[in-house]
Protein backbone atom coordinates (compact mmCIF):
# COMPACT_ATOMS: atom_id res chain seq x y z
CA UNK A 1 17.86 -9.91 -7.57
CA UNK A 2 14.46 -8.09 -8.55
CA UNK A 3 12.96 -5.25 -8.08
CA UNK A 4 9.01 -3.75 -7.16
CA UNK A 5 8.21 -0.45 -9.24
CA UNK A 6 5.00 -0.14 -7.28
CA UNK A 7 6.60 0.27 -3.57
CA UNK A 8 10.32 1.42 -4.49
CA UNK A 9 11.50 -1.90 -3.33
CA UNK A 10 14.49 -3.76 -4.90
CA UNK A 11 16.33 -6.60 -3.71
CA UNK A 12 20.25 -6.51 -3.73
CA UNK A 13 22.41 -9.44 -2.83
CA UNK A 14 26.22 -8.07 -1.94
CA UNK A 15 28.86 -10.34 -2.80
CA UNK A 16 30.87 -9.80 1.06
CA UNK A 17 30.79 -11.99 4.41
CA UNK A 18 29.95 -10.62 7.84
CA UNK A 19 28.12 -7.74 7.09
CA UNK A 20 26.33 -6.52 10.34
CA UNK A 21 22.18 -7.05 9.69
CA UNK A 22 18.95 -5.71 11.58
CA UNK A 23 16.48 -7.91 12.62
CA UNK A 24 12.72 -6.73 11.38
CA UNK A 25 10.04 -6.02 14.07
CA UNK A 26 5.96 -6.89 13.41
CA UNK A 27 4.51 -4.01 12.07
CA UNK A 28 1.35 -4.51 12.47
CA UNK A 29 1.83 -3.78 16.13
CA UNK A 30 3.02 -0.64 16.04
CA UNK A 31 0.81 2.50 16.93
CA UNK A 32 -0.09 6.17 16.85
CA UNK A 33 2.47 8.42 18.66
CA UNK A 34 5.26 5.26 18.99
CA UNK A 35 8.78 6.54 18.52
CA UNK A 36 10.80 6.03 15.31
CA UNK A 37 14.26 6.85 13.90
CA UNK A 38 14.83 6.77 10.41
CA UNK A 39 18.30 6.71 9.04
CA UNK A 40 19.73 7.13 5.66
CA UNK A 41 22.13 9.15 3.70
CA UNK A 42 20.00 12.39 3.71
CA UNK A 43 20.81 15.31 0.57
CA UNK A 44 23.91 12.93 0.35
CA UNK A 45 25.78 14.95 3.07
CA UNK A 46 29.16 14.10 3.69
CA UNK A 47 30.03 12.41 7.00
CA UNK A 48 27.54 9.16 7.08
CA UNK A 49 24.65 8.31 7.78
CA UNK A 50 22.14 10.49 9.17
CA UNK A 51 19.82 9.80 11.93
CA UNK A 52 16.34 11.20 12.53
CA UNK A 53 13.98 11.02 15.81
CA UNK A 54 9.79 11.20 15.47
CA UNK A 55 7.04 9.50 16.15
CA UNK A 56 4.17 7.21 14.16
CA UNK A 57 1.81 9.94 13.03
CA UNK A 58 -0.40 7.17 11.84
CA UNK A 59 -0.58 3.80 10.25
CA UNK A 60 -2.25 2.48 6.91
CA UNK A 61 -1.72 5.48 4.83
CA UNK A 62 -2.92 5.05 1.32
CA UNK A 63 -1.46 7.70 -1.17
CA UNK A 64 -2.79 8.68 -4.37
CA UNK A 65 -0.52 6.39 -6.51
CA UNK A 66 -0.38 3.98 -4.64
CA UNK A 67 -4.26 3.53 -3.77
CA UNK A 68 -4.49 0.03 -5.55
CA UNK A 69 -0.81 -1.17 -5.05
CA UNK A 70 0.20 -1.01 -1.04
CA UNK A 71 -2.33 -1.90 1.97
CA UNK A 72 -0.93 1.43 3.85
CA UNK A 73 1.99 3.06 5.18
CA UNK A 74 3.51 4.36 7.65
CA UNK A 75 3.43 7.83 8.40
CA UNK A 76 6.40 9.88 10.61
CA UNK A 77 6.93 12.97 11.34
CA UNK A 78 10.96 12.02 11.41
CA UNK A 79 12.97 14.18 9.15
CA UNK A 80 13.51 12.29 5.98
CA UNK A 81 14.52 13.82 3.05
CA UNK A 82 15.58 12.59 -0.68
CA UNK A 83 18.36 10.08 0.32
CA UNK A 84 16.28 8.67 3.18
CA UNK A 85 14.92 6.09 0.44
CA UNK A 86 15.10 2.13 1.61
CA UNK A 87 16.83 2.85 4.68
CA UNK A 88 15.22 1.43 7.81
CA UNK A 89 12.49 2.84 10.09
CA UNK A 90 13.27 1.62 13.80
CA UNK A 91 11.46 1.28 16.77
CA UNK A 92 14.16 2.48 19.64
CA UNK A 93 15.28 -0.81 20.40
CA UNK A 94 16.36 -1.18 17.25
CA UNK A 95 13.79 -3.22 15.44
CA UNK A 96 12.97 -2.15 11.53
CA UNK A 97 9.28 -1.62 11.58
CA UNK A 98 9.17 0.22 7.95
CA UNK A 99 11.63 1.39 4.68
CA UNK A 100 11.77 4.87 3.86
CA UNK A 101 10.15 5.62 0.43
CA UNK A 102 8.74 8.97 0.13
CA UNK A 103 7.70 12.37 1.55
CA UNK A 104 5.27 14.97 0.71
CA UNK A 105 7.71 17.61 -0.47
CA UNK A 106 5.39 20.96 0.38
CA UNK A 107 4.21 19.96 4.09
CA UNK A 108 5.95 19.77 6.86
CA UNK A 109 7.16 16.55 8.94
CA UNK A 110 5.09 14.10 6.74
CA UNK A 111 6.92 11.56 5.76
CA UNK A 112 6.04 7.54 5.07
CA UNK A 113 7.66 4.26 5.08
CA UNK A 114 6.94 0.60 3.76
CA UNK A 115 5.52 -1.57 6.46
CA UNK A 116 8.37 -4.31 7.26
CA UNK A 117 5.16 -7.26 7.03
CA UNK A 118 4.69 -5.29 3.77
CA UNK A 119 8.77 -5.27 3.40
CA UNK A 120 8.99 -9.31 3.97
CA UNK A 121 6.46 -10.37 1.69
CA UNK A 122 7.84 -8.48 -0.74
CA UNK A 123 11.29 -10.04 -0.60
CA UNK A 124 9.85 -13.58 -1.00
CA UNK A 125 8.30 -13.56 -3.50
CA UNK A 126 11.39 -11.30 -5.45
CA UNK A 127 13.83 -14.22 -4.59
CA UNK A 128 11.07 -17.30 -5.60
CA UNK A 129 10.15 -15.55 -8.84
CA UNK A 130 12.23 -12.77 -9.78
CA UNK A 131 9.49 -10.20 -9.66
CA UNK A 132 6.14 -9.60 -7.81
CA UNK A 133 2.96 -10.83 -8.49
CA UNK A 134 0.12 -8.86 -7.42
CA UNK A 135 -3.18 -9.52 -7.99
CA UNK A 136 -5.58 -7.11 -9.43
CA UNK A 137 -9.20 -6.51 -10.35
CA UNK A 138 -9.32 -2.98 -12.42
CA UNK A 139 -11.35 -0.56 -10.40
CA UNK A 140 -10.99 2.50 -8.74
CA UNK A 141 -13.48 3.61 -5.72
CA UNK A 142 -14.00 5.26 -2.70
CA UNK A 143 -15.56 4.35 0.80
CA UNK A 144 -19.12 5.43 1.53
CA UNK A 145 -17.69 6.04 5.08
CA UNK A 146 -16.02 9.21 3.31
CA UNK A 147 -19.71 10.55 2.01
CA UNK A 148 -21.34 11.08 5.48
CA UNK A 149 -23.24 13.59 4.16
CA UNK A 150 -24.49 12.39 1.38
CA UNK A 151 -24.82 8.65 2.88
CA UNK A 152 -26.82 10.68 5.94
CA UNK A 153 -28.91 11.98 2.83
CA UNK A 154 -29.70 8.70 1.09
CA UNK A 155 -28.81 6.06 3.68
CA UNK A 156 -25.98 4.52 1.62
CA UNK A 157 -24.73 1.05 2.85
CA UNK A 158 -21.43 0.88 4.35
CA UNK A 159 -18.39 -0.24 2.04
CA UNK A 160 -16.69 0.66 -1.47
CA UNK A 161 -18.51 2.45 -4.02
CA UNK A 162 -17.69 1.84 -7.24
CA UNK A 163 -16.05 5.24 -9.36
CA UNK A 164 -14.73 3.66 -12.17
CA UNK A 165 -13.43 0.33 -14.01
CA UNK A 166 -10.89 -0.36 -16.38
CA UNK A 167 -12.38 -1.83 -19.65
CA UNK A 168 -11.49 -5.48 -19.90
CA UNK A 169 -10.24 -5.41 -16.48
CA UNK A 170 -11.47 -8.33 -14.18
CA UNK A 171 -14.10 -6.47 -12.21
CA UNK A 172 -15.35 -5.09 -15.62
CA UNK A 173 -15.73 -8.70 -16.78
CA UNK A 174 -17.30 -9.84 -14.20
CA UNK A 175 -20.32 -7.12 -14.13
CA UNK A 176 -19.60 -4.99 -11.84
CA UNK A 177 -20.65 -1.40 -12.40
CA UNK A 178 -20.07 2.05 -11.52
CA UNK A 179 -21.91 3.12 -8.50
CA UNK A 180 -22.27 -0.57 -7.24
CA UNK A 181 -21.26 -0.58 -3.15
CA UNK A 182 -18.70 -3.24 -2.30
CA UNK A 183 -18.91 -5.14 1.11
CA UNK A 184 -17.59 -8.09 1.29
CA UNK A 185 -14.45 -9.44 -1.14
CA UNK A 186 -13.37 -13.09 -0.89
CA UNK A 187 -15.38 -14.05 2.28
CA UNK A 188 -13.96 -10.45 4.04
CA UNK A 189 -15.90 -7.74 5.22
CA UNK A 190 -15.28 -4.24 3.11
CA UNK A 191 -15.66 -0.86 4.65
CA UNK A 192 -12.80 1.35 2.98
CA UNK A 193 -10.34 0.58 0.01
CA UNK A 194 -7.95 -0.43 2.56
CA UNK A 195 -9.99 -3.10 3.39
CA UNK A 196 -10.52 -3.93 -0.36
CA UNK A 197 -7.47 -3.66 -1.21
CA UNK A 198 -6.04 -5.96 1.34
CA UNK A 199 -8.83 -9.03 0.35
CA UNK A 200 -7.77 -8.63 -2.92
CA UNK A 201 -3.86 -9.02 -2.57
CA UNK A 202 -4.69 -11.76 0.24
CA UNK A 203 -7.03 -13.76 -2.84
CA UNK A 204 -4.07 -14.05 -5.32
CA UNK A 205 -4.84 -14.23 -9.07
CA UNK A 206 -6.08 -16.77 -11.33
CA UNK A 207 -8.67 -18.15 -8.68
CA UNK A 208 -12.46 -17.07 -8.76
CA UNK A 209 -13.70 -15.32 -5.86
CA UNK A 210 -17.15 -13.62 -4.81
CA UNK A 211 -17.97 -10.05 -4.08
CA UNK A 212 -21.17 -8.75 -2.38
CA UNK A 213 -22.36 -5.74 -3.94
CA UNK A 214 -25.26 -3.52 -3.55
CA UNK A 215 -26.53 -2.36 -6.86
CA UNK A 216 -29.19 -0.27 -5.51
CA UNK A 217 -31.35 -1.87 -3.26
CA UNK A 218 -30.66 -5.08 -4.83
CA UNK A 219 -27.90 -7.39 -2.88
CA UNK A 220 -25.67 -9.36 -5.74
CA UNK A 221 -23.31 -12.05 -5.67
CA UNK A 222 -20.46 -11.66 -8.08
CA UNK A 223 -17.89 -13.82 -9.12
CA UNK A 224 -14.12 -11.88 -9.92
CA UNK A 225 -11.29 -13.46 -10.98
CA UNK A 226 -7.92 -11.51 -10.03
CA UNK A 227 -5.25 -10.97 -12.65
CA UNK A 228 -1.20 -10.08 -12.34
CA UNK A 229 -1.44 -6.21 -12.14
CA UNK A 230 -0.48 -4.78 -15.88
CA UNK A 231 2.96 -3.12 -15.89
CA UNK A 232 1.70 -0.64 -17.76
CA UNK A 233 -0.98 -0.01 -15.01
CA UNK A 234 1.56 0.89 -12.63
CA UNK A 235 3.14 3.60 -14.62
CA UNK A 236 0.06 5.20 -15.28
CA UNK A 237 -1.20 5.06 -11.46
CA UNK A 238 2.11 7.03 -10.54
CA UNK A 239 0.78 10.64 -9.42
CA UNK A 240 2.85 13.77 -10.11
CA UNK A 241 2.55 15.40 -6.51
CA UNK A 242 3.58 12.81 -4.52
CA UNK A 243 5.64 10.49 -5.68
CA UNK A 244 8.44 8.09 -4.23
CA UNK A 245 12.06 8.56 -5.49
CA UNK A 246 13.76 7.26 -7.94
């Protein structure tokens, strides 16, 4: 029915009648240290499906390629392994809290999954339009929170700073700079790019918003519009050392 290149998500529909279904859990709920099994058809091994046992090693993972594309995932320490991909993440009543996607191939016991809130949007919007709309402002950044010694150094205010924009991207149009501080992004209080990044899906595109930013000493007001994210952005966002599977 449509597919997401940025989370490895597609939507199938399977021309067949009583096929047995899971029902998806709230993921926002879950925590730290909760146990998980994952299933899938790990290395393809003959016999069905495999099933894995862990625990939530944390929540709201952002990964390198992903940085500007997914508010966070899930990380387990239950075995997945290529072949794990888009099968379920379950609490141990049975309740998909997550989708396999990806692992970090040299460390041990770090694996991640799709949030199922993450999972649900997702789906709607694939079967109302065909594809995914996500809105986007161009910029790359990291939190100040992550430059305690240099913000202990030169008393830098809490939230996003600025590391780059993309030329004729929306936050480029509207002004804003390298080195500005982000704190607030459509009416929401910033203090890491997961909080960024989940204003900006939450504003959608094509409407004006504001963004408090800190240029300096100087507090600014400054009006963004969101875009569609470019396809083209996507592809080039993909990192080569982690990376979901195909």
């Amino acid at each position: 029915m449509g597919y997401d290149d940025a989370t490895d998500l597609a939507v199938l529909k399977i021309n067949a009648q009583n096929l047995s279904t899971c029902n998806f859990g709230d993921s926002s709920a879950i925590r730290s240290g909760q146990p998980v099994i994952a299933m899938g058809n790990a290395l393809a091994l003959s016999g069905g499906p495999t099933v894995s046992y862990g625990v939530v090693s944390a929540v709201g993972r952002i990964l390198p390629w992903s940085e500007f594309i997914t508010e966070g995932l899930i990380q387990t320490d239950a075995a997945i392994n290529p072949g794990n991909s888009g099968g379920p993440l379950a609490t141990v009543d049975g309740m998909v809290i997550g989708m396999n996607t990806a692992i970090v191939p040299f460390a041990q016991g770090v694996g991640f999954a799709i949030p199922s809130n993450t999972v649900k949007t997702l789906i709607q919007q694939i079967l109302e339009q065909g594809k995914v709309r996500r809105p986007w402002v161009g910029l790359s950044g990291v939190s100040t929170q992550d430059l305690a010694d240099m913000q202990e150094r030169s008393g830098l205010t809490d939230g996003v700073m600025v590391a780059s924009t993309i030329p004729g991207g929306p936050a480029d149009i509207a002004g804003i700079r390298r080195g500005d501080i982000i704190t607030e992004f459509n009416g929401k209080a910033v203090k890491s790019m997961r909080d960024l990044i989940a204003s900006i899906s939450e504003s959608g595109t094509g409407k004006e918003v504001s963004a408090v930013v800190y240029r300096g000493r100087r507090r600014l007001e400054i009006a963004v519009t969101p875009e569609r994210m470019p396809p083209d952005y996507l592809q080039s966002s993909h990192g080569e050392r982690f990376r979901p599977w195909d």
